[in-house]
C-alpha atoms as a PDB file:
ATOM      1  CA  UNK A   1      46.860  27.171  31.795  1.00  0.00           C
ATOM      2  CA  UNK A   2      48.675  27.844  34.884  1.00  0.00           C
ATOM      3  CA  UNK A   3      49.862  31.328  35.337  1.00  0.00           C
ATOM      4  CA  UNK A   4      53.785  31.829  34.630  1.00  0.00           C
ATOM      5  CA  UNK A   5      55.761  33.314  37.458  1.00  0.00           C
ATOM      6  CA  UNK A   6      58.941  35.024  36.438  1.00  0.00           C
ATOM      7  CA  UNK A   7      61.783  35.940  39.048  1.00  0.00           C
ATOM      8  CA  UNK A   8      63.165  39.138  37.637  1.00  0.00           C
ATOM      9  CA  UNK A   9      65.852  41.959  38.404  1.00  0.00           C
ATOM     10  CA  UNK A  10      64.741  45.308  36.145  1.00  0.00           C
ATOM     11  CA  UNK A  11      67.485  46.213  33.819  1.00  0.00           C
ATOM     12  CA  UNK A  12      68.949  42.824  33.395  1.00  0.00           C
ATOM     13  CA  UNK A  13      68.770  40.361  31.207  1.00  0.00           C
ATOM     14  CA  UNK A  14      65.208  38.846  32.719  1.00  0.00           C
ATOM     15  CA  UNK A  15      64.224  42.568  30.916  1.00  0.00           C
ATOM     16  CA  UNK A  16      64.663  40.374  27.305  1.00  0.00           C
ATOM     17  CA  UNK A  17      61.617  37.598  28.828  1.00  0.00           C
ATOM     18  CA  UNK A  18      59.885  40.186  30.037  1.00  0.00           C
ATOM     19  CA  UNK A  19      59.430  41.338  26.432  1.00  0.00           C
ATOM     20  CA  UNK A  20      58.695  37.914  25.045  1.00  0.00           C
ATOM     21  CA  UNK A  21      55.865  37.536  27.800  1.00  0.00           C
ATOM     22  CA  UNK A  22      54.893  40.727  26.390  1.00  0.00           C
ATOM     23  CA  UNK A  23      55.370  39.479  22.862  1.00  0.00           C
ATOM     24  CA  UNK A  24      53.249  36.171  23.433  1.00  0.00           C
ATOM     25  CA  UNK A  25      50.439  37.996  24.760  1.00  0.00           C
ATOM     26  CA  UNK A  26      51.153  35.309  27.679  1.00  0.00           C
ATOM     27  CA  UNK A  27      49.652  35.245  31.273  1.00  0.00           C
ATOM     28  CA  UNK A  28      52.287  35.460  33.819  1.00  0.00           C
ATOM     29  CA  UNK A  29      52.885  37.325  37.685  1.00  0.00           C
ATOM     30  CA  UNK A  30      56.042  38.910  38.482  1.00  0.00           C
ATOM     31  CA  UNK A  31      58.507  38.240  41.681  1.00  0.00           C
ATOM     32  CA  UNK A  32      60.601  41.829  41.434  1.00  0.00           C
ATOM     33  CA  UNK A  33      63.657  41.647  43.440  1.00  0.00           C
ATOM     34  CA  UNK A  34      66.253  44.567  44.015  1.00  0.00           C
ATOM     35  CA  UNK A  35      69.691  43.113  42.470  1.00  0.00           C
ATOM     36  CA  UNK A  36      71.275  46.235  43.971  1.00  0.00           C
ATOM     37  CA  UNK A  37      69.668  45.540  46.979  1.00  0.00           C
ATOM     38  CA  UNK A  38      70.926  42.000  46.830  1.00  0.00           C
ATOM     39  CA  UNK A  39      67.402  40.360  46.673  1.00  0.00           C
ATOM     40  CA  UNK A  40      69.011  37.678  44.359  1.00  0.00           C
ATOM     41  CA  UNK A  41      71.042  36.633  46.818  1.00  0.00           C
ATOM     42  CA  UNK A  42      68.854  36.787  49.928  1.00  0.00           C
ATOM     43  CA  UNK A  43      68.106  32.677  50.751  1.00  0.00           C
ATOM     44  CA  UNK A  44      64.993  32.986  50.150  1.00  0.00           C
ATOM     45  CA  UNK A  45      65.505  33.332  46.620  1.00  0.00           C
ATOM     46  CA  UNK A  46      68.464  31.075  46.456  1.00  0.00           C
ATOM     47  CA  UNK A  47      66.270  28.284  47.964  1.00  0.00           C
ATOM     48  CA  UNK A  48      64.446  28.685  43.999  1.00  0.00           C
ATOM     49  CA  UNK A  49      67.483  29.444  42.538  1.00  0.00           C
ATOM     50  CA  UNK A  50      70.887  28.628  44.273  1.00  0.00           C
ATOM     51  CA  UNK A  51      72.450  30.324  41.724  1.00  0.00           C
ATOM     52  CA  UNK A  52      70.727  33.478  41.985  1.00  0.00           C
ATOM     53  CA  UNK A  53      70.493  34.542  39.030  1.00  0.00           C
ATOM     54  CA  UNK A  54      67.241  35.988  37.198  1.00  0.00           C
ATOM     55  CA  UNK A  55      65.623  35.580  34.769  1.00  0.00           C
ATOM     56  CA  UNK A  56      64.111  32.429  36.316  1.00  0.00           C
ATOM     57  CA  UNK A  57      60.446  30.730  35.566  1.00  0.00           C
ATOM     58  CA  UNK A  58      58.176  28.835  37.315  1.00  0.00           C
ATOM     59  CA  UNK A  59      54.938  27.280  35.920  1.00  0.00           C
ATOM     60  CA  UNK A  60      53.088  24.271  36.908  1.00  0.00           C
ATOM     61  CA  UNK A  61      55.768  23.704  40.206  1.00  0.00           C
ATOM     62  CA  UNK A  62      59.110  23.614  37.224  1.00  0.00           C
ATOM     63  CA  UNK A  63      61.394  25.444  37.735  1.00  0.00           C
ATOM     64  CA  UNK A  64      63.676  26.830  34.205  1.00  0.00           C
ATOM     65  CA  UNK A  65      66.769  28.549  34.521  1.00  0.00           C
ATOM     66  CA  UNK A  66      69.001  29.593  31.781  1.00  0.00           C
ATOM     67  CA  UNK A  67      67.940  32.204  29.297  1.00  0.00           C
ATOM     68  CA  UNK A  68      68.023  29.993  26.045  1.00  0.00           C
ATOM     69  CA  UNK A  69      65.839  27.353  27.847  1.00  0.00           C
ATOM     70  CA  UNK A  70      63.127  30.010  29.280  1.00  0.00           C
ATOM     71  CA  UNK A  71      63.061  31.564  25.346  1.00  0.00           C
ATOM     72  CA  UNK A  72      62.656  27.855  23.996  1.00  0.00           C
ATOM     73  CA  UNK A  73      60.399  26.877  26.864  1.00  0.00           C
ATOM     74  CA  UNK A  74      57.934  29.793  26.633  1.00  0.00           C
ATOM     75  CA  UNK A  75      57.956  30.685  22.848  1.00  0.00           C
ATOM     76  CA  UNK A  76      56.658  26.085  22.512  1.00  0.00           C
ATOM     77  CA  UNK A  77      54.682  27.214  25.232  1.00  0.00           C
ATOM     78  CA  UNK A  78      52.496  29.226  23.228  1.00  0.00           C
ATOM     79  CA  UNK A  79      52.597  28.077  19.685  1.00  0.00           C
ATOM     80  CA  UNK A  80      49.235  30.557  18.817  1.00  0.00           C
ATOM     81  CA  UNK A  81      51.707  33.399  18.962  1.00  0.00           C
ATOM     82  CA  UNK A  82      53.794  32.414  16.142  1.00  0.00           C
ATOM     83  CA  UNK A  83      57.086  33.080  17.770  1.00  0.00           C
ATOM     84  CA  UNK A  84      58.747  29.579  17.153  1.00  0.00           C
ATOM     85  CA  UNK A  85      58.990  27.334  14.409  1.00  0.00           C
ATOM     86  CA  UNK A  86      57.469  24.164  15.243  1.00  0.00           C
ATOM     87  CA  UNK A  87      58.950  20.838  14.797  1.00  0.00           C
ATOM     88  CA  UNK A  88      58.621  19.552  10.933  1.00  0.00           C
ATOM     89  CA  UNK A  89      58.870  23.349  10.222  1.00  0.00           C
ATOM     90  CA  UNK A  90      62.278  23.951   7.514  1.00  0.00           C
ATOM     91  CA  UNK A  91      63.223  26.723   9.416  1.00  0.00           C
ATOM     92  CA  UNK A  92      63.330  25.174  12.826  1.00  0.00           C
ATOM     93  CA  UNK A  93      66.768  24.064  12.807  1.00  0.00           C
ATOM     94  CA  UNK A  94      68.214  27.469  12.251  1.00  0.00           C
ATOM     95  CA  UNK A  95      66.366  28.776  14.600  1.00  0.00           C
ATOM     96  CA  UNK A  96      67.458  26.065  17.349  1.00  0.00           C
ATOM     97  CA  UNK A  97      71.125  27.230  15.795  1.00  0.00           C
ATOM     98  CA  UNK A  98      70.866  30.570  17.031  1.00  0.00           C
ATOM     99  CA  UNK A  99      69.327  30.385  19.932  1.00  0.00           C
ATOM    100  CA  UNK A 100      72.342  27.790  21.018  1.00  0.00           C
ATOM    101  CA  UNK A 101      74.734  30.168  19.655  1.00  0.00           C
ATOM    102  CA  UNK A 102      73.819  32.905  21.377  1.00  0.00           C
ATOM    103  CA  UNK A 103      74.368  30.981  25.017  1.00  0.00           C
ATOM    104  CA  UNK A 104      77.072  28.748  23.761  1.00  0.00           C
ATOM    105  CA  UNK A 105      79.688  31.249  21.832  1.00  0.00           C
ATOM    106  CA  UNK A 106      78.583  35.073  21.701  1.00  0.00           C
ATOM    107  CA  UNK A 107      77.929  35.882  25.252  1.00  0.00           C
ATOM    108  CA  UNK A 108      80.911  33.938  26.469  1.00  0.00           C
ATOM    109  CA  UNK A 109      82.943  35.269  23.587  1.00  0.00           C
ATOM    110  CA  UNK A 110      81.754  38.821  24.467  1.00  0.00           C
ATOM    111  CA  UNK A 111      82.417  38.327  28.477  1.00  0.00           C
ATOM    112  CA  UNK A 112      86.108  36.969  27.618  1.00  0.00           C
ATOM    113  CA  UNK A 113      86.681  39.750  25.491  1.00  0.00           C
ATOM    114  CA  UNK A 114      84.846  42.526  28.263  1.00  0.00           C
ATOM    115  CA  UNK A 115      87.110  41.075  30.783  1.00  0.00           C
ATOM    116  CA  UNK A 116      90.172  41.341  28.853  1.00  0.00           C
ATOM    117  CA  UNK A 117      91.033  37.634  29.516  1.00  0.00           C
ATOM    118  CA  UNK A 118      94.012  36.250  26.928  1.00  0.00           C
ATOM    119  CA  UNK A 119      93.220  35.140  23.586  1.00  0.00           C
ATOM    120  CA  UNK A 120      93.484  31.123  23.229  1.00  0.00           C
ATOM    121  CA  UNK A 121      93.859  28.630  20.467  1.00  0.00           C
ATOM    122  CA  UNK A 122      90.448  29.043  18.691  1.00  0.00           C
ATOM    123  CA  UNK A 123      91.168  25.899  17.616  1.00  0.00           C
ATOM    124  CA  UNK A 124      90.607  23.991  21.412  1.00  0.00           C
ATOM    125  CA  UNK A 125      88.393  27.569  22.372  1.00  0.00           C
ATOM    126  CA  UNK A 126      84.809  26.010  22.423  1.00  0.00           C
ATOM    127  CA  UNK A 127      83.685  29.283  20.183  1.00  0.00           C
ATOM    128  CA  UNK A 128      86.914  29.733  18.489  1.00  0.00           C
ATOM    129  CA  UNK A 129      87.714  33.664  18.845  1.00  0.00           C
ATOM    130  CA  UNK A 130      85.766  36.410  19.456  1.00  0.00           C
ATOM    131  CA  UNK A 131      85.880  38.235  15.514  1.00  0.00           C
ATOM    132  CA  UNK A 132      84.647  34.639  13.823  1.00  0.00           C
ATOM    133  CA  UNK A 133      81.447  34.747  16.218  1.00  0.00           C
ATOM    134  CA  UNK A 134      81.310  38.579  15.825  1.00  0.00           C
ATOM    135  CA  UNK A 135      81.882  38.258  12.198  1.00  0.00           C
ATOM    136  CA  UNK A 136      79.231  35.334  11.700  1.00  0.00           C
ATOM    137  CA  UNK A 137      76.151  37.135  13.803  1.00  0.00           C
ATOM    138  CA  UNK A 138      76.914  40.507  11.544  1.00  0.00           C
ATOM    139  CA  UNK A 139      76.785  38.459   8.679  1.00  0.00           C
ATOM    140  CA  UNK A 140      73.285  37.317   9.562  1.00  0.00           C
ATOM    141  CA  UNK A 141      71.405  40.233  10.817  1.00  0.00           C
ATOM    142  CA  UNK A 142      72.827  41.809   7.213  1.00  0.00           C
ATOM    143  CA  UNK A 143      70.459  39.555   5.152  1.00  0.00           C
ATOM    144  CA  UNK A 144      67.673  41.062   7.602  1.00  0.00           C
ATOM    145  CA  UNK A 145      65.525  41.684   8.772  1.00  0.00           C
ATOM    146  CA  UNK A 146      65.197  39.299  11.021  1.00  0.00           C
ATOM    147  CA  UNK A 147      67.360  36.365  12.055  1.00  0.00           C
ATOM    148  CA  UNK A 148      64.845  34.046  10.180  1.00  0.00           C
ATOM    149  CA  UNK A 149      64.503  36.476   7.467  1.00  0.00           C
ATOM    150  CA  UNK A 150      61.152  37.365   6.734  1.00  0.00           C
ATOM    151  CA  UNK A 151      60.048  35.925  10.094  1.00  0.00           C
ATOM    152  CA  UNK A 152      59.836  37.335  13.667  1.00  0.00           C
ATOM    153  CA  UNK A 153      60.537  35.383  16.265  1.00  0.00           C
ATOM    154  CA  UNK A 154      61.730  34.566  19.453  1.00  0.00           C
ATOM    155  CA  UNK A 155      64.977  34.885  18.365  1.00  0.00           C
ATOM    156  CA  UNK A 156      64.873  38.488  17.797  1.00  0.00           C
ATOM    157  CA  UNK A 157      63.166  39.223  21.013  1.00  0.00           C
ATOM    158  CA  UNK A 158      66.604  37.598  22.725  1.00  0.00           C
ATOM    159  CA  UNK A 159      69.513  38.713  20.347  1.00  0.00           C
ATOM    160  CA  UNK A 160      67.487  42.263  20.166  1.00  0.00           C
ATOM    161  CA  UNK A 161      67.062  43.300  23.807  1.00  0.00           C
ATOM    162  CA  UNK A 162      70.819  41.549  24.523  1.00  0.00           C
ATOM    163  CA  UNK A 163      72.340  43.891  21.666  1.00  0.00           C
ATOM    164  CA  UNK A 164      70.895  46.774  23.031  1.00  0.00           C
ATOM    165  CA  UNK A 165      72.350  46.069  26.367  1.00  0.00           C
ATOM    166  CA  UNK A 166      75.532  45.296  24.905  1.00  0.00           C
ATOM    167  CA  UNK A 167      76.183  47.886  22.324  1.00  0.00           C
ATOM    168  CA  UNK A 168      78.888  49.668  24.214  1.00  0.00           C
ATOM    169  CA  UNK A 169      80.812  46.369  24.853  1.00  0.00           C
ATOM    170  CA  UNK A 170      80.583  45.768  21.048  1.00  0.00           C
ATOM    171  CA  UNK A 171      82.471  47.236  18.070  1.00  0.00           C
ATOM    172  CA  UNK A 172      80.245  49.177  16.324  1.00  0.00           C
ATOM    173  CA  UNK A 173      78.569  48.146  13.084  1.00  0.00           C
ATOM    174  CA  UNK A 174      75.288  49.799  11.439  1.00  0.00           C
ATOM    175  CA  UNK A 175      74.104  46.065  10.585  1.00  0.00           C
ATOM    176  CA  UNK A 176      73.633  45.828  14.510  1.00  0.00           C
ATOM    177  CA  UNK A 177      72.110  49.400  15.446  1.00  0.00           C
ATOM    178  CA  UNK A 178      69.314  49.212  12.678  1.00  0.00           C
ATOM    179  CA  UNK A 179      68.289  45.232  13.913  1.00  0.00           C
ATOM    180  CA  UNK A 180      68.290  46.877  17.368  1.00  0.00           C
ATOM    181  CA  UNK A 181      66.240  49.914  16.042  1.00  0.00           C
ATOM    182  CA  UNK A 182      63.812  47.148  14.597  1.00  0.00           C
ATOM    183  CA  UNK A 183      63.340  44.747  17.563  1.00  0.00           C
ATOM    184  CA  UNK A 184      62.781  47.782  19.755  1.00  0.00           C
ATOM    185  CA  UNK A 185      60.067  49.119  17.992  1.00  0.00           C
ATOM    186  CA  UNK A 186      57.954  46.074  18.144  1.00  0.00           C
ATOM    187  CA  UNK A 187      55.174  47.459  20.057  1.00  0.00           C
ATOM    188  CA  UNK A 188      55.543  44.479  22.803  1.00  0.00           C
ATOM    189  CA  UNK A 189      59.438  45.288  23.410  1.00  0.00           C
ATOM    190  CA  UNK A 190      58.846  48.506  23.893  1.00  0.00           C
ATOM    191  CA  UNK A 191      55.616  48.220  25.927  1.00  0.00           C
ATOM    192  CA  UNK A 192      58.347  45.372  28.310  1.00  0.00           C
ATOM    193  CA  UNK A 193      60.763  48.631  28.101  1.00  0.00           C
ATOM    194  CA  UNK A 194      58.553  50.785  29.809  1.00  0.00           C
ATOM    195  CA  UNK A 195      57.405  48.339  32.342  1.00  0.00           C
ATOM    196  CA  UNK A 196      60.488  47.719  33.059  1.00  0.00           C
ATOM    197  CA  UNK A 197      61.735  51.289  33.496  1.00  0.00           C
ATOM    198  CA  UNK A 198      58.801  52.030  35.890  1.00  0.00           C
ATOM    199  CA  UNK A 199      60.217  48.722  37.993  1.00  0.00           C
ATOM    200  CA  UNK A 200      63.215  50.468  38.236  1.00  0.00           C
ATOM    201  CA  UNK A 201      62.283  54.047  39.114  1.00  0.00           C
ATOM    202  CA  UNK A 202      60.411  52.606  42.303  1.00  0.00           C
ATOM    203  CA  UNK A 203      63.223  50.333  42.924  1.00  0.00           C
ATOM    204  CA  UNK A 204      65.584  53.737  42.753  1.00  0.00           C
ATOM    205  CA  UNK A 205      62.827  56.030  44.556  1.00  0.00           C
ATOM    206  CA  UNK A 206      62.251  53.574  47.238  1.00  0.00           C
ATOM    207  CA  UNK A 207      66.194  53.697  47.869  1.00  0.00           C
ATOM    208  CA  UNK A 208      66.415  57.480  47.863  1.00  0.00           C
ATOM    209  CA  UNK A 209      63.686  57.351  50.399  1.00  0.00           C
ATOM    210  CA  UNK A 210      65.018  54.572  52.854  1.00  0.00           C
ATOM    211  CA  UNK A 211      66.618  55.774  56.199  1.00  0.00           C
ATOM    212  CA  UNK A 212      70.528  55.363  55.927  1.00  0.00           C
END
């Protein structure tokens, strides 16, 4: 197999595929770019992405954008690692539910609510309001401990590392720090954490040491 390329910024949210590289045990090079540098935005990234934005994969000349599709591209990409429920599986439909949910209701409930933008009719809002989604994700990491139950997956490696990054935009709820707690420790999330922290401390040394 072709080795993966992923376009990533450290502490954003190409940190969360980072991990489920890590997590798949997956081949794969790294293009790190300087968001507060502006790298992202430089043309010659925009000629791969025009939108800018990281994370961002390339493997075998394709190009994915979009975090839900690199999660469901990668985790089918590597079936041996377990991190997926294949098709025919019972358990593959929920888990095609919440990865959806995640890019199609919480995150843009959670950015309408960070930005303070005013509350609509939930019934014409494409996620209704912000406390059903909230509600309906606490609900779920509750019957724990993972979003499949008994089963990690890839799921957890994307709602876990987004949570974290989130938890001061979210009320706060026990349900959520102990999931976070859990995805965390998994040795390949935090091995990603580190990586990614060491990205970043060059990233901030190399600014501290540039002229002007």
């Amino acid at each position: 197999m072709d080795q993966l390329l992923l376009h990533h910024c450290p502490n954003s949210r190409s940190t969360g595929v980072l991990a489920l590289l890590e997590a798949l045990q997956a081949p794969y090079a790294l293009h790190v770019m300087n968001m507060k540098r502006g790298d992202n935005r430089a043309p010659a990234y925009l000629a791969i992405n025009p939108m800018g934005k990281v994370p961002a994969i390339e493997h075998n000349g394709v190009l994915v954008t979009e975090q839900v599709a690199i999660y469901l591209y990668l985790a089918d990409l590597f079936p041996a690692a377990g991190l997926a429920p294949p098709l025919g599986d019972p358990q593959r439909g929920p888990y095609l539910r919440w990865m959806a949910f995640y890019g199609s209701c919480f995150e843009p409930a959670l950015v309408d609510r960070w930005m303070q933008r005013a509350p609509v009719d939930k019934a014409t809002n494409g996620y209704g309001d912000f406390d059903d989604v909230f509600n309906t994700v606490v609900t779920q990491l509750a019957r724990g401990p993972w979003l499949l139950g008994e089963r990690f997956s890839a799921l957890d490696v994307l709602w876990g590392t987004a949570l974290g990054w989130m938890g001061g935009l979210l009320p706060k709820r026990p349900e959520i720090d102990a999931y976070v707690a859990r995805v965390q420790g998994h040795p390949a999330i935090a091995a990603a954490r580190h990586k990614d922290q060491d990205l970043a401390a060059a990233q901030a040394e190399q600014a501290a040491s540039d002229p002007g």
